[in-house]
Every structure is written in C-alpha cells, then in structure tokens.
Protein backbone atom coordinates (compact mmCIF):
# COMPACT_ATOMS: atom_id res chain seq x y z
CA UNK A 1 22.69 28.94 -15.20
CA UNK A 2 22.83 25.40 -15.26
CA UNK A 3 25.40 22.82 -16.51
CA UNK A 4 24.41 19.57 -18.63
CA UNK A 5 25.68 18.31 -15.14
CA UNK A 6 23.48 19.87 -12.86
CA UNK A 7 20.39 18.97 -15.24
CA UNK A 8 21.35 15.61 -15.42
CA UNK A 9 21.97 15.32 -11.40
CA UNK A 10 18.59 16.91 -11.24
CA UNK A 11 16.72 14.19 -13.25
CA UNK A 12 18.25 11.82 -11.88
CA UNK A 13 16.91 13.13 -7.98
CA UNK A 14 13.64 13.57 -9.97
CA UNK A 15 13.71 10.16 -11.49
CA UNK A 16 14.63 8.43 -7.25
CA UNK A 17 12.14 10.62 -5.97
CA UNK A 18 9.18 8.84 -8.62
CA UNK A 19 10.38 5.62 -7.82
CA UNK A 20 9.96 6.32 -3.51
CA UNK A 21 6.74 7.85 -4.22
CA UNK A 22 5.56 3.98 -6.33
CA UNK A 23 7.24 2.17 -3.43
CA UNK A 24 5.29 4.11 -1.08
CA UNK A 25 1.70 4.05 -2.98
CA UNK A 26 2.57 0.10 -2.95
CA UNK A 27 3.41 0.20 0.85
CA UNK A 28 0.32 1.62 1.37
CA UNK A 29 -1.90 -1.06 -0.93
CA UNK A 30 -0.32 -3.88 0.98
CA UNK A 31 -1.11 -2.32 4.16
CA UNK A 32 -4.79 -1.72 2.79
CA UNK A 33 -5.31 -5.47 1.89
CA UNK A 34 -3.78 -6.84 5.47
CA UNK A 35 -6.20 -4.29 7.18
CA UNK A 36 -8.79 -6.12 4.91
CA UNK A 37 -7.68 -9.51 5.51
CA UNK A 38 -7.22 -8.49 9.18
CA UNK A 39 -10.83 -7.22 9.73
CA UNK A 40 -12.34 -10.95 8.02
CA UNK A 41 -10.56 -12.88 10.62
CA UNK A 42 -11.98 -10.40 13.45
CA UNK A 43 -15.18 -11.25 11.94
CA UNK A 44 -14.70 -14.66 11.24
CA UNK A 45 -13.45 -15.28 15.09
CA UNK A 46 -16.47 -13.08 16.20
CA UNK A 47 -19.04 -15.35 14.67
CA UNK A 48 -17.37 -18.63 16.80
CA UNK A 49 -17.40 -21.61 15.26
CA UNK A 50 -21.11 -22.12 14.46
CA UNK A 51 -20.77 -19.49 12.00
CA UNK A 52 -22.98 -18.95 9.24
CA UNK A 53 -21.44 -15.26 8.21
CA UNK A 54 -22.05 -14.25 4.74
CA UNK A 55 -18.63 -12.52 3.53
CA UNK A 56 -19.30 -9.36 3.47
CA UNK A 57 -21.95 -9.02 5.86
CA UNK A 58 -20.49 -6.50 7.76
C-alpha cells in the first residue's frame, strides 16, 4: 500500500521524467534544423561561387 507520500513522490518523478522527455524531443529538433542548415552550406560551397543553385535542388 501506498502513502499520500509515496503517490505524491511518484508524480512528482512522473512529472521530471515528462519534462526530460520535451527537453529531449527539442534537443533533437535543433539538431534536425543544424543538420538542415548544415547540408545548404555543403551545397552552397559545392556549387562555388558562380552558383546558380535553386534551394532545394538537391
């Protein structure tokens, strides 16, 4: 059996736990757009500087 304590320690874990799992869903979005951004400067430096690259030409 449980105490009001236990439940409420629980929760709270519960509660942390949520919050990690956001931070790490927004980790991973940030990483997403640098590998983005990262990829249209490879692209941009692999067309030289008489480029004519339509963005998203890939």
């Amino acid at each position: 059996v449980n105490t009001e304590d236990e439940v409420a320690q629980i929760r709270q874990q519960r509660a942390e736990a949520a919050e990690t799992v956001e931070e790490m869903e927004q980790l991973t979005q940030g990483a997403e757009v640098a590998s983005t951004a990262a990829d249209a400067a490879a692209d941009r430096e692999a067309a030289g500087p008489d480029r004519d690259v339509e963005p998203g030409s890939r």
